[in-house]
PDB file of N, CA and C in Angstrom:
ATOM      1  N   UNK A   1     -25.557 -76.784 -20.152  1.00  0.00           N
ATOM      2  CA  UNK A   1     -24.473 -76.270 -20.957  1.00  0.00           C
ATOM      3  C   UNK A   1     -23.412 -77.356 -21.108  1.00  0.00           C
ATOM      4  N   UNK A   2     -22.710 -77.145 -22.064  1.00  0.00           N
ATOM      5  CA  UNK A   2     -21.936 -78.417 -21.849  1.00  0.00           C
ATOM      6  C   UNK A   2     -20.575 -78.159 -22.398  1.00  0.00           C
ATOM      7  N   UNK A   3     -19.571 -79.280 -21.809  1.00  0.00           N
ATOM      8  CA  UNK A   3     -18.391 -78.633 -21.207  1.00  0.00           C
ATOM      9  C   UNK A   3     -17.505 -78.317 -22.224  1.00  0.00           C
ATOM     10  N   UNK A   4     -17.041 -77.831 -22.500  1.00  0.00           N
ATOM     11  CA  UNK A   4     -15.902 -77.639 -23.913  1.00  0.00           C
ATOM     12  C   UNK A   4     -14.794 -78.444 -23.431  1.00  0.00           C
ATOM     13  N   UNK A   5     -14.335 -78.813 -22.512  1.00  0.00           N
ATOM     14  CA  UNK A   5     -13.378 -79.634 -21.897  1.00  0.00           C
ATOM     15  C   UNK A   5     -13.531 -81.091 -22.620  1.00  0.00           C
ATOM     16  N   UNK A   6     -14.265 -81.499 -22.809  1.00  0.00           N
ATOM     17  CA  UNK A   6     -14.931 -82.744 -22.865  1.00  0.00           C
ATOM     18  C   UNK A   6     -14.881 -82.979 -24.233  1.00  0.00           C
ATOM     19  N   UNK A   7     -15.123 -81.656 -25.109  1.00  0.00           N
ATOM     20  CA  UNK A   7     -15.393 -81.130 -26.729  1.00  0.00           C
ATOM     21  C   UNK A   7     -14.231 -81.975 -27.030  1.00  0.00           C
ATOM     22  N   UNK A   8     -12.666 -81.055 -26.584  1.00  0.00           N
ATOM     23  CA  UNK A   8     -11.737 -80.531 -26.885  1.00  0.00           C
ATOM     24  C   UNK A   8     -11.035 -81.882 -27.027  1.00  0.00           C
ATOM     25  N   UNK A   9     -11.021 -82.746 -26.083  1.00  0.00           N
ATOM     26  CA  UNK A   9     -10.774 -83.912 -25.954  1.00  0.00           C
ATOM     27  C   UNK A   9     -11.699 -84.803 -26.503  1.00  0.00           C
ATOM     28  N   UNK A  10     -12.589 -84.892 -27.145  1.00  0.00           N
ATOM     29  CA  UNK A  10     -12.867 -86.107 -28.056  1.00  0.00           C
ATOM     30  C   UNK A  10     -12.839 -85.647 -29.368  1.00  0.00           C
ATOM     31  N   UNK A  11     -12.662 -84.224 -29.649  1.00  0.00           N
ATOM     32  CA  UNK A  11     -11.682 -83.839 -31.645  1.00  0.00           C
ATOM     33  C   UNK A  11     -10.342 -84.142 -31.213  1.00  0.00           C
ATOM     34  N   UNK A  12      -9.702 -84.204 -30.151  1.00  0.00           N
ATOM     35  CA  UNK A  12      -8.267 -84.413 -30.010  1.00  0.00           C
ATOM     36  C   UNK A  12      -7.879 -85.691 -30.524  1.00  0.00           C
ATOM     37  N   UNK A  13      -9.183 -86.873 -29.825  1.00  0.00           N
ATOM     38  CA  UNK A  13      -9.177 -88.483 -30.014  1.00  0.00           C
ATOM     39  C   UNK A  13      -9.204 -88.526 -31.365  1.00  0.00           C
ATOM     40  N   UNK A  14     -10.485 -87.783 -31.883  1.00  0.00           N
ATOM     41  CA  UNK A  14     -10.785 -88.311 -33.497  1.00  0.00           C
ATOM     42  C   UNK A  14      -9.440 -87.610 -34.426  1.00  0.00           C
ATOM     43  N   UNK A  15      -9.093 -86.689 -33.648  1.00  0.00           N
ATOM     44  CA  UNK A  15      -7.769 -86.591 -35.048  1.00  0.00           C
ATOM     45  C   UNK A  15      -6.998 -87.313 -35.431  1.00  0.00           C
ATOM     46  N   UNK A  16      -6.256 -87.855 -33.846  1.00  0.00           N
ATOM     47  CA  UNK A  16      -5.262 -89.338 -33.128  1.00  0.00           C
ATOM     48  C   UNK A  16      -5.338 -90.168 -33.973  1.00  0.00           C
ATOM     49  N   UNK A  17      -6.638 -90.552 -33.541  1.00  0.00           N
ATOM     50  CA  UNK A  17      -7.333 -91.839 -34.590  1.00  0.00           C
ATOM     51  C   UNK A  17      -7.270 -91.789 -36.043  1.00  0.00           C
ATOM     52  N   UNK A  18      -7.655 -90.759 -36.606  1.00  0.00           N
ATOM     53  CA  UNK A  18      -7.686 -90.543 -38.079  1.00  0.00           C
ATOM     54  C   UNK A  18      -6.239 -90.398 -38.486  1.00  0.00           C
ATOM     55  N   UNK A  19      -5.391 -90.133 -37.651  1.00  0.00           N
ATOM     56  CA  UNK A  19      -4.242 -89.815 -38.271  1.00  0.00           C
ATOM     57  C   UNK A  19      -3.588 -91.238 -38.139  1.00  0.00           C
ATOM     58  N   UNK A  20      -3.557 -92.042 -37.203  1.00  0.00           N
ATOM     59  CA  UNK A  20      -3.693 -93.501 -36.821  1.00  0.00           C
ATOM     60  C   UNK A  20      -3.703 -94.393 -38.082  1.00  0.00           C
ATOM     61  N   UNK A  21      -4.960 -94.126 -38.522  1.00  0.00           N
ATOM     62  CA  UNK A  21      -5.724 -94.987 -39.832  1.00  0.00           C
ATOM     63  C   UNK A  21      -4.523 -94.391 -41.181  1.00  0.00           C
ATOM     64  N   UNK A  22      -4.324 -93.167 -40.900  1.00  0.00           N
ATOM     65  CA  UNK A  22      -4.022 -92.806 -42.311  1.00  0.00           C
ATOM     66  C   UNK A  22      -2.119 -93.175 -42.215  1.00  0.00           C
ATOM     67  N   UNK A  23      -1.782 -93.460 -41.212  1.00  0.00           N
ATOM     68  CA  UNK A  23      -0.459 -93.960 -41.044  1.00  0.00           C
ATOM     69  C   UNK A  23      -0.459 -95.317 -41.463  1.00  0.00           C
ATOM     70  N   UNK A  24      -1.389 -96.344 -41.031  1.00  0.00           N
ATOM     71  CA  UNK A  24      -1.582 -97.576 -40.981  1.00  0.00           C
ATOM     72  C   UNK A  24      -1.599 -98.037 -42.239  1.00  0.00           C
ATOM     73  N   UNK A  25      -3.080 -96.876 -43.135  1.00  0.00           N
ATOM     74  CA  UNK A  25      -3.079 -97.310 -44.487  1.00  0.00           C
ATOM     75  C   UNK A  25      -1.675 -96.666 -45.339  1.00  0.00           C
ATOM     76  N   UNK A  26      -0.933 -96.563 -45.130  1.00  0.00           N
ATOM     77  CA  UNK A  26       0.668 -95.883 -45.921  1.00  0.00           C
ATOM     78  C   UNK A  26       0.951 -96.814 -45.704  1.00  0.00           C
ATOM     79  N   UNK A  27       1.586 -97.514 -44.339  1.00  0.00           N
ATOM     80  CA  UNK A  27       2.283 -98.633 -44.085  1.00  0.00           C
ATOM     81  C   UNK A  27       1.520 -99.546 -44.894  1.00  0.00           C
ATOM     82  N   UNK A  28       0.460-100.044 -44.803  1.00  0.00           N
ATOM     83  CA  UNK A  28       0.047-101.398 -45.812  1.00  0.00           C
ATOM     84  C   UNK A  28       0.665-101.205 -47.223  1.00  0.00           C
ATOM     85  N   UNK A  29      -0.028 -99.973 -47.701  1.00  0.00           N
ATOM     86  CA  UNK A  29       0.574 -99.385 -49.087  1.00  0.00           C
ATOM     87  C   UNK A  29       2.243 -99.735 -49.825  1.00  0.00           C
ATOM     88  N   UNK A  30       2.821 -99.318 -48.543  1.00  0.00           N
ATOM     89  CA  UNK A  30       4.167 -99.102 -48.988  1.00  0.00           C
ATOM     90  C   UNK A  30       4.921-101.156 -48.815  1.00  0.00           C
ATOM     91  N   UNK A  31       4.072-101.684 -47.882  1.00  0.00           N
ATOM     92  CA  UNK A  31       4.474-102.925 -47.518  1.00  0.00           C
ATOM     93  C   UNK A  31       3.846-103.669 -49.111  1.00  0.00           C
ATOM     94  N   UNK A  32       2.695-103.701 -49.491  1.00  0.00           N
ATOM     95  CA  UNK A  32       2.221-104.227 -50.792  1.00  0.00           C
ATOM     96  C   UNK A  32       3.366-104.077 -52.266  1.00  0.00           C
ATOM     97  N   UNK A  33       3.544-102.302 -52.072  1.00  0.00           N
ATOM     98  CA  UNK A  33       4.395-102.259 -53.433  1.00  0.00           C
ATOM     99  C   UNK A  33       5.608-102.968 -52.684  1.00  0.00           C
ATOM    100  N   UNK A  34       6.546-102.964 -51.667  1.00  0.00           N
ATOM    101  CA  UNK A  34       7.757-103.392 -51.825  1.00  0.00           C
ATOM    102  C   UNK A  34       7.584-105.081 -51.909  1.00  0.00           C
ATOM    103  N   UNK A  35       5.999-105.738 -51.392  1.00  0.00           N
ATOM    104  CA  UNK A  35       6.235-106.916 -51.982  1.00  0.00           C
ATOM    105  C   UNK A  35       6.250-107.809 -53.148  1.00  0.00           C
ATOM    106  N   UNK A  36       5.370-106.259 -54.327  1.00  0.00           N
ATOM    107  CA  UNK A  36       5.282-106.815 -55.743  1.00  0.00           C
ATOM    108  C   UNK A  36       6.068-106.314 -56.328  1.00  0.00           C
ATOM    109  N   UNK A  37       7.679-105.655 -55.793  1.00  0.00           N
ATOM    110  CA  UNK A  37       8.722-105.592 -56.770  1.00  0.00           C
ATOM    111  C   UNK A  37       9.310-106.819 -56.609  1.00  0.00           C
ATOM    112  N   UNK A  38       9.442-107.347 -58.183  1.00  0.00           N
ATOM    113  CA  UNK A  38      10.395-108.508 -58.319  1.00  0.00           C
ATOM    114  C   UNK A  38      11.121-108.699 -57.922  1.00  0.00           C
ATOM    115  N   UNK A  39      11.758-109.568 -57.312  1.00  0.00           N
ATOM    116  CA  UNK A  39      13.136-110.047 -56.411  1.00  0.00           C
ATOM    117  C   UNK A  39      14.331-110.684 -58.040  1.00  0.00           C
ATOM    118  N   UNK A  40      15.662-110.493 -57.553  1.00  0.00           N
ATOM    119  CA  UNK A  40      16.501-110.833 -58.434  1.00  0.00           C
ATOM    120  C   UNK A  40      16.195-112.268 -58.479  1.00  0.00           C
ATOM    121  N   UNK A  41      16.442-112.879 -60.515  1.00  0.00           N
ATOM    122  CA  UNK A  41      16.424-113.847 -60.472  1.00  0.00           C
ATOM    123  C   UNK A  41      17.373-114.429 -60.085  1.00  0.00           C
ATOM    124  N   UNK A  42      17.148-116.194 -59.550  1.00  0.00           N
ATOM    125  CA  UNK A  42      17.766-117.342 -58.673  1.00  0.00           C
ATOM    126  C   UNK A  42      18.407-117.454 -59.959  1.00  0.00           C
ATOM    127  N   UNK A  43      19.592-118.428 -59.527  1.00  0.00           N
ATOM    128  CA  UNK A  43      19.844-119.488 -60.632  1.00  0.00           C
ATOM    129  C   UNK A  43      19.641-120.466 -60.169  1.00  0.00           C
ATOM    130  N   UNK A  44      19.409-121.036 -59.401  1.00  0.00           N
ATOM    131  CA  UNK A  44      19.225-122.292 -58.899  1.00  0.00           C
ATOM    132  C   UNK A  44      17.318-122.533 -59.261  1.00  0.00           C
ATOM    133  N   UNK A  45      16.946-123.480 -59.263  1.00  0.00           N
ATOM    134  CA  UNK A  45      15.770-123.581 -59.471  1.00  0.00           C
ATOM    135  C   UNK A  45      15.087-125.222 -58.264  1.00  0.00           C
ATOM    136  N   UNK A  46      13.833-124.822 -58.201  1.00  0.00           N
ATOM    137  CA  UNK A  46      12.916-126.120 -57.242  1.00  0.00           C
ATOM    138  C   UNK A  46      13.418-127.673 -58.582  1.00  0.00           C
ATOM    139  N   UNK A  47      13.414-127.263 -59.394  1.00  0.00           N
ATOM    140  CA  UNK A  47      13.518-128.694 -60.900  1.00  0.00           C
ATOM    141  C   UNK A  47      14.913-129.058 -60.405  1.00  0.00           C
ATOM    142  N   UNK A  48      16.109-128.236 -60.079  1.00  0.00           N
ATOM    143  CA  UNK A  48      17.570-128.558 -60.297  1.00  0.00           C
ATOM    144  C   UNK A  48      17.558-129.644 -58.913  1.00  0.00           C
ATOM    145  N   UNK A  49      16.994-128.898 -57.201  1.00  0.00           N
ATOM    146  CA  UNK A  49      16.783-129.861 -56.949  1.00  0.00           C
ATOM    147  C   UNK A  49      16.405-130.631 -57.028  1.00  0.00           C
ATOM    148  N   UNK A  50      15.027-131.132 -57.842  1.00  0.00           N
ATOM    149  CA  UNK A  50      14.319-132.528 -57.569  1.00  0.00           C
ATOM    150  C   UNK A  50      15.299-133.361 -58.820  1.00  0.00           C
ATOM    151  N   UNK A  51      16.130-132.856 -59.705  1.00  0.00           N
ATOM    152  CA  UNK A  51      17.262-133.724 -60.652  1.00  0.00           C
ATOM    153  C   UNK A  51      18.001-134.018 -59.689  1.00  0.00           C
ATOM    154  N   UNK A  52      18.486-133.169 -58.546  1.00  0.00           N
ATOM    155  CA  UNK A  52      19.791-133.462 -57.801  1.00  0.00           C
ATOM    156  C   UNK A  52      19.418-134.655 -56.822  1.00  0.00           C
ATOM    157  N   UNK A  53      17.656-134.638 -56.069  1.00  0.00           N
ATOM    158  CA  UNK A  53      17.971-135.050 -55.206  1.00  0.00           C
ATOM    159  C   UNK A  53      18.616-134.211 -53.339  1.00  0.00           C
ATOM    160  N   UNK A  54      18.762-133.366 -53.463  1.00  0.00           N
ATOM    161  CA  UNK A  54      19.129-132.360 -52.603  1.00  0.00           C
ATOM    162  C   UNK A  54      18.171-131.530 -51.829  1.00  0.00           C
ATOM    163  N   UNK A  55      18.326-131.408 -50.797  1.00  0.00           N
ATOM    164  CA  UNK A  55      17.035-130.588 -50.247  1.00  0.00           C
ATOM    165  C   UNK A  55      18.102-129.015 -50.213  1.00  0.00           C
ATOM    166  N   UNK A  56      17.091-128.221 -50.264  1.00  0.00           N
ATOM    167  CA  UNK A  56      17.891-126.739 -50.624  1.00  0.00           C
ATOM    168  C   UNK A  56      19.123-126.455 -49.519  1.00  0.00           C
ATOM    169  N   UNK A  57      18.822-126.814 -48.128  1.00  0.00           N
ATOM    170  CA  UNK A  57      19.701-126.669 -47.269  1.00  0.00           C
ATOM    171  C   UNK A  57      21.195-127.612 -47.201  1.00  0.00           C
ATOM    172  N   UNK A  58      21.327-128.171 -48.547  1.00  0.00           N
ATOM    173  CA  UNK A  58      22.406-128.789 -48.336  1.00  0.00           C
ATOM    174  C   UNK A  58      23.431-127.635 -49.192  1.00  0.00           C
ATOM    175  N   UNK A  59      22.727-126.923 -50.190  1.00  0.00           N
ATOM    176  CA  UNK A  59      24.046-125.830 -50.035  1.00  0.00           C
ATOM    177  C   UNK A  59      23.042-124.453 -49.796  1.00  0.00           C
ATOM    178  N   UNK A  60      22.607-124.119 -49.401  1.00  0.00           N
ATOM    179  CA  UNK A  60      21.897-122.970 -48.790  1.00  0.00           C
ATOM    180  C   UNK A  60      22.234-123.086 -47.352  1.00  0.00           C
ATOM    181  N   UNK A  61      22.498-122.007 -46.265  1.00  0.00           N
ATOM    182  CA  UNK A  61      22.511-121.688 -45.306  1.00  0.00           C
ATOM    183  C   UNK A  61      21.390-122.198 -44.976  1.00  0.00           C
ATOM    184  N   UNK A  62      20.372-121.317 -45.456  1.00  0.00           N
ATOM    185  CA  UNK A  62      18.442-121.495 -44.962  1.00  0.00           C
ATOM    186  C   UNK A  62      18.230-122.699 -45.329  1.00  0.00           C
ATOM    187  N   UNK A  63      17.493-123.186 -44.652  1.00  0.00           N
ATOM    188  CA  UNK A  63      17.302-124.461 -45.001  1.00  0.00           C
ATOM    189  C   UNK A  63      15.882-124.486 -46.092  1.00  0.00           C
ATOM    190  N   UNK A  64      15.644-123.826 -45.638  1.00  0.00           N
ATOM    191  CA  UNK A  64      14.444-123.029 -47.086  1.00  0.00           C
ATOM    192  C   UNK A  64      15.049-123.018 -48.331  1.00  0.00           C
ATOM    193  N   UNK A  65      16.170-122.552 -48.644  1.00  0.00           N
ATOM    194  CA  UNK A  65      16.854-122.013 -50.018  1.00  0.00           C
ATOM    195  C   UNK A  65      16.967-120.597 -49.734  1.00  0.00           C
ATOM    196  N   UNK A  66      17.801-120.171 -50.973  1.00  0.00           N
ATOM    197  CA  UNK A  66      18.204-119.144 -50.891  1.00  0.00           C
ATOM    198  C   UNK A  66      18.796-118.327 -50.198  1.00  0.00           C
ATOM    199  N   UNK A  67      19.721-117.138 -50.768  1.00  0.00           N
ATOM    200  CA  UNK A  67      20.306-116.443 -49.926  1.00  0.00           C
ATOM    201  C   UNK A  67      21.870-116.731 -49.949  1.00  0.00           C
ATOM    202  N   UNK A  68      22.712-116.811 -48.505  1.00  0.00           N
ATOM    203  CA  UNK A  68      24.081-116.840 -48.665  1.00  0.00           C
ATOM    204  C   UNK A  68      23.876-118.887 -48.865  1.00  0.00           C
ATOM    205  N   UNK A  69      25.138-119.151 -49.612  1.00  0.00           N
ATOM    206  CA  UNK A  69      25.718-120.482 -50.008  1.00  0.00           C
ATOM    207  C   UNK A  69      26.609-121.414 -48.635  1.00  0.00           C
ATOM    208  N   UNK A  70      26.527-122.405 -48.849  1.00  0.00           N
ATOM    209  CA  UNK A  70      27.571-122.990 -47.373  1.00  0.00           C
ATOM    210  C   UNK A  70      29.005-123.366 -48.434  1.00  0.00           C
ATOM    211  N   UNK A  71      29.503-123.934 -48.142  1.00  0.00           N
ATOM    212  CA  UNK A  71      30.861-124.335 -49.094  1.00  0.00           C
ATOM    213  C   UNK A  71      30.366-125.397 -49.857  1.00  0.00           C
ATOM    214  N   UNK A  72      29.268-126.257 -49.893  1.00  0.00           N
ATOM    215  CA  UNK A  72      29.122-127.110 -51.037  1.00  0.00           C
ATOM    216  C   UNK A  72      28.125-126.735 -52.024  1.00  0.00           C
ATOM    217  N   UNK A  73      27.479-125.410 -51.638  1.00  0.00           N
ATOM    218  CA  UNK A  73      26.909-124.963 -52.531  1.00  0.00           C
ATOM    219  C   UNK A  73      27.567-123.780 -53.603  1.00  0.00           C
ATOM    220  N   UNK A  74      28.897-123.770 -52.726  1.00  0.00           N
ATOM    221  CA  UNK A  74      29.863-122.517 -53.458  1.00  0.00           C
ATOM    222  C   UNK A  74      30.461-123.055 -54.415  1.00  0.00           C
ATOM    223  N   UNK A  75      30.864-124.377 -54.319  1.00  0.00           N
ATOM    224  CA  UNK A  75      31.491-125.314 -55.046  1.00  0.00           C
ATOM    225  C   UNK A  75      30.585-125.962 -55.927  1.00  0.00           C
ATOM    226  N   UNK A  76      29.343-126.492 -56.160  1.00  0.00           N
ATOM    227  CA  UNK A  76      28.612-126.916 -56.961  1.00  0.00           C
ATOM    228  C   UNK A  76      28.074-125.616 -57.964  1.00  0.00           C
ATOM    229  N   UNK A  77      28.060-124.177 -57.607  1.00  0.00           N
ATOM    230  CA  UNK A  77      28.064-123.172 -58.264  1.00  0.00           C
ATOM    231  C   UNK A  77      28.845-122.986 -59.267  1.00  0.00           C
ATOM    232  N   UNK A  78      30.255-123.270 -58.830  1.00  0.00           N
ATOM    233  CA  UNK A  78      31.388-123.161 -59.826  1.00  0.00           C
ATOM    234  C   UNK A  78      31.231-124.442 -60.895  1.00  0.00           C
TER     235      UNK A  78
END
């Protein structure tokens, strides 16, 4: 005979699990669309530096670009 104890607890696992997967696949979902909404356009552009000479972090905070300005990028804005 066999144990219902045993039943009860491995539909308990497979629900866990399935409900697991179906959380996981939302999160991917919702992470995909918020990465193919367009971001506001820059004004600054990769061309303005290579005219300037400037690597982005000389008026960008990030040294990446973008984002908040340091004071010589607030001033070359204006």
């Amino acid at each position: 005979m066999r144990n219902s104890g045993s039943s009860n607890t491995f539909e308990s696992m497979t629900v866990t699990i399935t409900i697991g997967a179906f959380a996981a696949l939302a999160a991917i979902m919702v992470a995909a669309v918020a990465l193919t909404i367009a971001p506001p356009r820059a004004e600054a552009t990769p061309q303005l530096a290579a005219q300037t000479k400037f690597p982005c972090g000389q008026c960008h905070v990030s040294p990446g670009g973008g984002g908040k300005l340091k004071p010589f990028g607030q001033k070359y804005k204006r």
